[in-house]
Every structure is written in structure tokens, then in C-alpha cells.
N, C-alpha and C. Protein backbone atom coordinates (compact mmCIF):
# COMPACT_ATOMS: atom_id res chain seq x y z
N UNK A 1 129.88 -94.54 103.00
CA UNK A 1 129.83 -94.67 101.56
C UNK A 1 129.82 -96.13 101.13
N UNK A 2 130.40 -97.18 102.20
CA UNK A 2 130.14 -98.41 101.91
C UNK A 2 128.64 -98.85 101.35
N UNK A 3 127.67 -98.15 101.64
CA UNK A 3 126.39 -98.64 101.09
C UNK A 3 126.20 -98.43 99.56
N UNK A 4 127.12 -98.11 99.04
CA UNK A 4 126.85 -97.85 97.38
C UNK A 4 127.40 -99.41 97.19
N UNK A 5 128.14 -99.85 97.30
CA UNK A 5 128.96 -101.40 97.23
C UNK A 5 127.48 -102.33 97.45
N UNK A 6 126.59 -102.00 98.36
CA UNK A 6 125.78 -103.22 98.25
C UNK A 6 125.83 -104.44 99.39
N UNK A 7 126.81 -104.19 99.92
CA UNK A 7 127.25 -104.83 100.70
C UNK A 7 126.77 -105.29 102.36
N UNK A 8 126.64 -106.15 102.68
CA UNK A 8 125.98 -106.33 104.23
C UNK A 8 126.80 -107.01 105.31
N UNK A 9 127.68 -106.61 105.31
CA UNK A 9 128.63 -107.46 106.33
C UNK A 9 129.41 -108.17 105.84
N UNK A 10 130.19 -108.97 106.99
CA UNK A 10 131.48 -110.44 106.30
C UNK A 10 132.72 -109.81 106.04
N UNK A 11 134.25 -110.40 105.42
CA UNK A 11 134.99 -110.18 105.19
C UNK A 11 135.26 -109.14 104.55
N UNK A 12 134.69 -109.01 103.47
CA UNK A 12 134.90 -108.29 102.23
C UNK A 12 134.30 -106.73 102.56
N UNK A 13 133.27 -106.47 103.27
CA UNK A 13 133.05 -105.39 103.97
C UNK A 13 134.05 -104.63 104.67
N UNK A 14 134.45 -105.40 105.35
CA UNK A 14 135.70 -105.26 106.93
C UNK A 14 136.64 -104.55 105.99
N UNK A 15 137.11 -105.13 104.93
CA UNK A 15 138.60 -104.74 104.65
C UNK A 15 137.72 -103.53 103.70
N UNK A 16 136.37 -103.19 102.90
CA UNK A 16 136.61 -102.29 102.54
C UNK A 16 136.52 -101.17 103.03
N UNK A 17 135.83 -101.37 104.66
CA UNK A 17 135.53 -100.21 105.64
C UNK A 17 137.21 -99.90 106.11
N UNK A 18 137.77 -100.56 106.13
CA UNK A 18 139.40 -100.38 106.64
C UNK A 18 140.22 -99.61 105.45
N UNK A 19 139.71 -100.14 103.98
CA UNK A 19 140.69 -99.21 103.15
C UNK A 19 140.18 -97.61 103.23
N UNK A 20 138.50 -97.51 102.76
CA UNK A 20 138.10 -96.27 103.01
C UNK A 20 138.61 -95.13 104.20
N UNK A 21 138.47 -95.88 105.26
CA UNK A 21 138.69 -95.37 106.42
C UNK A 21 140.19 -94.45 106.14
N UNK A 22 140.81 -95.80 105.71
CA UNK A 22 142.59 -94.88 105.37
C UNK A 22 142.18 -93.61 104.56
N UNK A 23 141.87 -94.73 103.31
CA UNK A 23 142.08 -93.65 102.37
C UNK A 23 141.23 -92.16 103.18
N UNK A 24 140.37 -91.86 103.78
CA UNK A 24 139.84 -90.42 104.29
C UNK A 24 141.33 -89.72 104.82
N UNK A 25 141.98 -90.62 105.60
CA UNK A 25 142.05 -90.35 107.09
C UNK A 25 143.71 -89.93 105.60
N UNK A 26 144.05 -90.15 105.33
CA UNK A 26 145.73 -90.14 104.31
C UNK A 26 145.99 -88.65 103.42
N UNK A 27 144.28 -87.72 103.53
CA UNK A 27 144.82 -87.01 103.08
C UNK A 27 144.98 -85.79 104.17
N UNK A 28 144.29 -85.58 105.53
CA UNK A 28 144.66 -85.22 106.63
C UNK A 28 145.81 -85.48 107.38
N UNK A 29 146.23 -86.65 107.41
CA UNK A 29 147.65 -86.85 107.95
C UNK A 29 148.89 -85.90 107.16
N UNK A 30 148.45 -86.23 105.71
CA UNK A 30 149.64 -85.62 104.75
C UNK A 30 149.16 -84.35 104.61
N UNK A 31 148.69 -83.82 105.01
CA UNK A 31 148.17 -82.39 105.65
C UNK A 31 148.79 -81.85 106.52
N UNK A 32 148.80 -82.41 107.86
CA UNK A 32 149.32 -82.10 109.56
C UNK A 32 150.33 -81.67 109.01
N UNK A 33 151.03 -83.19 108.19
CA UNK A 33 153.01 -83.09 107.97
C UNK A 33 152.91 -82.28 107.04
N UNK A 34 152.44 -81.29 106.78
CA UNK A 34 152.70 -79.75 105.85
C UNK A 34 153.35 -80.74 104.52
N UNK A 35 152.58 -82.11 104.03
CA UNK A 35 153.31 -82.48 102.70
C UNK A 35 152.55 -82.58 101.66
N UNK A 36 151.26 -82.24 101.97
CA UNK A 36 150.47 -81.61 100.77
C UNK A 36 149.68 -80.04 100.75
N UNK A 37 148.94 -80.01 99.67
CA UNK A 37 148.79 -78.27 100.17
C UNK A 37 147.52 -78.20 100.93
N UNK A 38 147.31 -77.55 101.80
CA UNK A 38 146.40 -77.64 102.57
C UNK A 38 144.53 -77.72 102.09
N UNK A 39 144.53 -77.22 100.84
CA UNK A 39 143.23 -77.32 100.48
C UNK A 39 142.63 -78.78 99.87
N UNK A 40 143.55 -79.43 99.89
CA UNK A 40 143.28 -81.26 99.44
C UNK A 40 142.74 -81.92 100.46
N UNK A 41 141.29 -83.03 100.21
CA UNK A 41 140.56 -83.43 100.59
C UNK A 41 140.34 -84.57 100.04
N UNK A 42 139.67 -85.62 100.99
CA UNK A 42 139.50 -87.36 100.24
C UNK A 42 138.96 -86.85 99.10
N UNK A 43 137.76 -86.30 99.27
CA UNK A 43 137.30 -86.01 97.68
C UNK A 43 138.43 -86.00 96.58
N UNK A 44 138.92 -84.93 96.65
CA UNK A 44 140.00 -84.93 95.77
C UNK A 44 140.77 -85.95 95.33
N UNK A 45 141.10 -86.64 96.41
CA UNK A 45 142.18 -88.01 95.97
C UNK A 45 141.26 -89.25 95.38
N UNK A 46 139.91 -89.08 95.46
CA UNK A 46 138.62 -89.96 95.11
C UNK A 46 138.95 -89.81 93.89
N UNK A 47 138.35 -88.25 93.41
CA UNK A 47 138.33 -88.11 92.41
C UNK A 47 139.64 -88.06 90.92
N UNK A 48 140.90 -87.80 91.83
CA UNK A 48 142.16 -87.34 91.31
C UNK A 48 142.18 -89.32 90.78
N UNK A 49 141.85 -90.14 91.86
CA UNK A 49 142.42 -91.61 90.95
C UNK A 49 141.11 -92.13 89.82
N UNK A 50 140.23 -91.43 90.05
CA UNK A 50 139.22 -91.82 88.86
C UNK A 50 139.88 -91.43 87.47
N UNK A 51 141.00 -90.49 87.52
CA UNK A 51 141.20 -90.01 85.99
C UNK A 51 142.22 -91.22 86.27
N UNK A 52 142.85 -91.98 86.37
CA UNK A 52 143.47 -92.97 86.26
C UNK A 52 142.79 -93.96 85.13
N UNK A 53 141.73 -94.60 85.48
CA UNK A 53 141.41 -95.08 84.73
C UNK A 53 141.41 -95.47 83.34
N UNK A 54 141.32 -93.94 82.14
CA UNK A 54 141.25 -94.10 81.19
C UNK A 54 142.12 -93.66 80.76
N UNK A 55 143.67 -93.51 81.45
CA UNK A 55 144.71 -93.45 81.23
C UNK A 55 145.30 -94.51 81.06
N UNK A 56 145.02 -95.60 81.67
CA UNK A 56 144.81 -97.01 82.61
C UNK A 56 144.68 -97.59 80.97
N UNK A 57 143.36 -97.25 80.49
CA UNK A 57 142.61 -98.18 79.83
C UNK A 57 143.11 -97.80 78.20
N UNK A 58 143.52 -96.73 77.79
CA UNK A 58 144.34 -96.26 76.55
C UNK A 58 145.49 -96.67 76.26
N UNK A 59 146.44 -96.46 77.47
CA UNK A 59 147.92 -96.69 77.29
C UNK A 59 148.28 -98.38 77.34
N UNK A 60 147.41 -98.83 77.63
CA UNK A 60 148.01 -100.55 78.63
C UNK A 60 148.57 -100.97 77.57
N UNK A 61 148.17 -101.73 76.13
CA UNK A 61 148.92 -102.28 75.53
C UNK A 61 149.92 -101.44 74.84
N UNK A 62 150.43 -100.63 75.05
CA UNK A 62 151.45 -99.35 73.88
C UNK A 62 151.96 -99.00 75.05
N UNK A 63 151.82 -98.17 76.06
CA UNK A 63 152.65 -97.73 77.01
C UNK A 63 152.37 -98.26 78.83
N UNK A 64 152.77 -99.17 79.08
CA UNK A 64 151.86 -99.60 80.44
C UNK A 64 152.19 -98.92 81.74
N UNK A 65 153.35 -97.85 81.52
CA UNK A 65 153.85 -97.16 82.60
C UNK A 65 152.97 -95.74 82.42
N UNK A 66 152.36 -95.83 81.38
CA UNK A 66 152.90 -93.86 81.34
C UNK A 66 151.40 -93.55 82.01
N UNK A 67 150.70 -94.12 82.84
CA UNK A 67 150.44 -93.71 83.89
C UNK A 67 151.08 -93.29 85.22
N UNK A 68 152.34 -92.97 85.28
CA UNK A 68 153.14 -92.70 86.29
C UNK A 68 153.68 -91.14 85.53
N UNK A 69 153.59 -90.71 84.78
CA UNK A 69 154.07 -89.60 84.39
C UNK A 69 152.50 -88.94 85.13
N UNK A 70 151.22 -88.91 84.52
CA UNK A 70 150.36 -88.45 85.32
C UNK A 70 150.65 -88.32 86.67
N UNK A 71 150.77 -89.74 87.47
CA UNK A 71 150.84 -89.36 88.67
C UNK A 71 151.80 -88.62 89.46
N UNK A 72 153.21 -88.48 88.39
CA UNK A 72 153.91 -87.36 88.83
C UNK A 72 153.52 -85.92 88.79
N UNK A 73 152.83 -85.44 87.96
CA UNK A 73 152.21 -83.87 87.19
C UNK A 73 151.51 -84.01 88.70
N UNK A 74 150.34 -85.05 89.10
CA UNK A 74 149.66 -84.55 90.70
C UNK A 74 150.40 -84.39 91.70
N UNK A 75 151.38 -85.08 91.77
CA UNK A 75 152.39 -85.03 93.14
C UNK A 75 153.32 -83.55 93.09
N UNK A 76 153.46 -82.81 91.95
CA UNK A 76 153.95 -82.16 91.99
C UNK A 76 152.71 -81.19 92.26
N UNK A 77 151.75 -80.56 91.71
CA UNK A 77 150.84 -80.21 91.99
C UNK A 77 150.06 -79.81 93.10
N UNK A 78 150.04 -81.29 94.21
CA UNK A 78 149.53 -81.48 94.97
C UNK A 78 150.58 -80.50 96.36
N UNK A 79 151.66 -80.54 96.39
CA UNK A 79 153.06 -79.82 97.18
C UNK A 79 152.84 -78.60 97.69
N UNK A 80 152.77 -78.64 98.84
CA UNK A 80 152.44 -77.29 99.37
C UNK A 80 154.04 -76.39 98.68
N UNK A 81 153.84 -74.91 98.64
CA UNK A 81 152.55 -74.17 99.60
C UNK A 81 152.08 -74.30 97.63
N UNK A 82 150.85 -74.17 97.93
CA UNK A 82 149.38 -73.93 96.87
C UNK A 82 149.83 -72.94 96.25
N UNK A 83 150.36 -73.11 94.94
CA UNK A 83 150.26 -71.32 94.28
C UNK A 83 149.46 -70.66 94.09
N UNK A 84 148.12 -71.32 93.37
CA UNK A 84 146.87 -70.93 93.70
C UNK A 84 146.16 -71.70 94.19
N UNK A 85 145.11 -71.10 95.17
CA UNK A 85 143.74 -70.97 95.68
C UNK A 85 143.26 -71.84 95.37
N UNK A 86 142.03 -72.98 95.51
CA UNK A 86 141.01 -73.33 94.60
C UNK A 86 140.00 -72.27 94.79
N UNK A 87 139.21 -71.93 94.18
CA UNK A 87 138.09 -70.95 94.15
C UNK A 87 136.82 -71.94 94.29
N UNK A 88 136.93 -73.54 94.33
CA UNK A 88 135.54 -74.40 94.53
C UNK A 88 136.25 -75.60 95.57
N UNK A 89 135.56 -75.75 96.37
CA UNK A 89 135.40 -76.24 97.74
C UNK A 89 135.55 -77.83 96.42
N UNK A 90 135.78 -78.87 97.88
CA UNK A 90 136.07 -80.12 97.25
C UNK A 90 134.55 -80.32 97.24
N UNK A 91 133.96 -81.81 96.54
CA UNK A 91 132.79 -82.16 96.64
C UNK A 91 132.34 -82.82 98.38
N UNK A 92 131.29 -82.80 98.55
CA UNK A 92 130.83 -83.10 99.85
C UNK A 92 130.65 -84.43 99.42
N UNK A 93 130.61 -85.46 100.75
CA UNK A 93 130.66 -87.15 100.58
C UNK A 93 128.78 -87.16 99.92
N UNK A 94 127.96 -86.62 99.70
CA UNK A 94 126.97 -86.74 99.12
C UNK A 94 127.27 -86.58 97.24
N UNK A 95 128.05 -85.28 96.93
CA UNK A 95 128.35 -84.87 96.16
C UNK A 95 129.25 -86.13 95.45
N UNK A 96 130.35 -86.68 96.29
CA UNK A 96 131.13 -87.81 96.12
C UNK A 96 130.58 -89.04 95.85
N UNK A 97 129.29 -88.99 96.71
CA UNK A 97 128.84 -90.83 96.61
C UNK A 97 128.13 -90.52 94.91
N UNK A 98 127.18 -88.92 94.56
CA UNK A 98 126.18 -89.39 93.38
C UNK A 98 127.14 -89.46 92.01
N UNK A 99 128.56 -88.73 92.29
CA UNK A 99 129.56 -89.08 91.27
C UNK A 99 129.74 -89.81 90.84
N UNK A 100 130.18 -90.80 91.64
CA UNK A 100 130.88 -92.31 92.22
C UNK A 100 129.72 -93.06 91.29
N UNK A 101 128.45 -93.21 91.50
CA UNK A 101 127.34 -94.00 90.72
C UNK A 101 127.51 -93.34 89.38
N UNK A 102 127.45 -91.78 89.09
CA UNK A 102 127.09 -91.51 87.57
C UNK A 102 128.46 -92.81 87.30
N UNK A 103 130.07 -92.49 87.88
CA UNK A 103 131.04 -93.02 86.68
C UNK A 103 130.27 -93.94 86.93
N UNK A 104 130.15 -94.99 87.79
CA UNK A 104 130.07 -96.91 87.36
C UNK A 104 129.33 -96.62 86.29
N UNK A 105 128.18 -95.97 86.35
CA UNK A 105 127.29 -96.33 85.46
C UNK A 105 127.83 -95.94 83.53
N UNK A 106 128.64 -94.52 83.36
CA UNK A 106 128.99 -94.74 82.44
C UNK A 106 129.99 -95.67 82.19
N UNK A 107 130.85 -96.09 83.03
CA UNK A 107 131.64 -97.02 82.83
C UNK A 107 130.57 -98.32 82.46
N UNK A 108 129.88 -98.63 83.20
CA UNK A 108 128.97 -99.98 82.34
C UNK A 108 128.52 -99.43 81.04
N UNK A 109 128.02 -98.29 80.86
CA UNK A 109 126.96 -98.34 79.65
C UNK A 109 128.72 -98.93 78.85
N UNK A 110 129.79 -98.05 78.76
CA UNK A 110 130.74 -98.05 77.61
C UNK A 110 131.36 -99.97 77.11
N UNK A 111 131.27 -100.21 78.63
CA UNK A 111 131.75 -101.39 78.30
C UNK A 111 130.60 -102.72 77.75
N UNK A 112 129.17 -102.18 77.73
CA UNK A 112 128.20 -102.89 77.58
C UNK A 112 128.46 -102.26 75.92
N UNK A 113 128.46 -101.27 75.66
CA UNK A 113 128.41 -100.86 74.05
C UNK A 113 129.65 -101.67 73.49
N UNK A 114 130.71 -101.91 74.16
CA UNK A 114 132.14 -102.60 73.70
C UNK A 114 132.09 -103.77 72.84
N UNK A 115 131.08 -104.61 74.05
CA UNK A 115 130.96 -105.78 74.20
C UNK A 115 129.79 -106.10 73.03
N UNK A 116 128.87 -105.41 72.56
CA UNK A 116 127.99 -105.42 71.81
C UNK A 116 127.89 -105.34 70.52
């Protein structure tokens, strides 16, 4: 997925092939240890910190924490055992990478309209 970044080698590559790598590999581990519910997938945690953002971007000057109340509602959430099911499979890393481009891109158009 590093090829959406643009990127061709050097430092800055290295460490982001090393965070990705975790981040895949963090929601399988916390899997094994029965400490999340078993149907959670990188996708998910991809997608679960994208809503960060405009939580991120609303609250900062008025509340700069209360992004941590969110991330408590997922952690609790996230806790095995699953009360329910998901009934839709996580997104596939194809499904993940054309996501990943729609946000940047609405994220530029919004901040290009901001700025304008």
C-alpha cells in the first residue's frame, strides 16, 4: 500500500513500511491474546482512525480531549466476545487502498474550498 504515498525508497519509506507492517500485524496479535473480538481486521483499525479526524478537526479549539471519549466507545466495542456478528466482511487491501485516495482527495477538495 506504500505505493499510494508516492514514494521510492530512502528513510522515510523504511519507517513507513515498518509502521504499516505493525499496524497489519497489531490487529492479529490482539486477536491470538483473545483481546479483541475476533472479526477485527487492519481494515478496520484503517478505517476506525479515519473517523478520528473530524472529530480531531471540530473539537480542537473547544474540547481538545474529547476525542478520547470516542476512542473509548471503540475499545469497548472492539472487546471480545462480539455480541453481534458483522454481517459484511472487512474491506479487502484493494477496497482499502481506493478508500484511502477517495478520503485524501475529499480531504483536499474541503481544505482547498477553506482556503478559498
Amino acid at each position: 500500500m506504500l505505493v499510494r504515498y508516492g514514494l521510492q525508497g530512502g528513510r522515510l519509506w523504511e519507517i513507513r513500511a515498518r509502521i504499516e507492517t505493525l499496524s497489519e500485524e497489531l490487529p492479529a496479535r490482539a486477536r491470538r491474546l483473545g483481546a479483541i473480538r475476533s472479526d477485527f481486521a487492519y481494515a478496520d483499525l484503517a478505517v476506525l482512525l479515519w473517523s478520528l479526524g473530524p472529530i480531531l478537526d471540530a473539537t480542537a479549539g473547544i474540547a481538545p480531549d474529547a476525542w478520547r471519549r470516542h476512542v473509548t466507545f471503540w475499545l469497548d466495542g472492539l472487546t471480545p466476545p462480539a455480541p453481534t456478528p458483522s454481517p459484511i466482511p472487512p474491506l479487502s487491501p484493494r477496497e482499502l487502498e481506493r478508500a484511502t485516495a477517495r478520503l485524501r482527495l475529499r480531504r483536499r477538495q474541503l481544505r482547498d474550498a477553506d482556503a478559498g
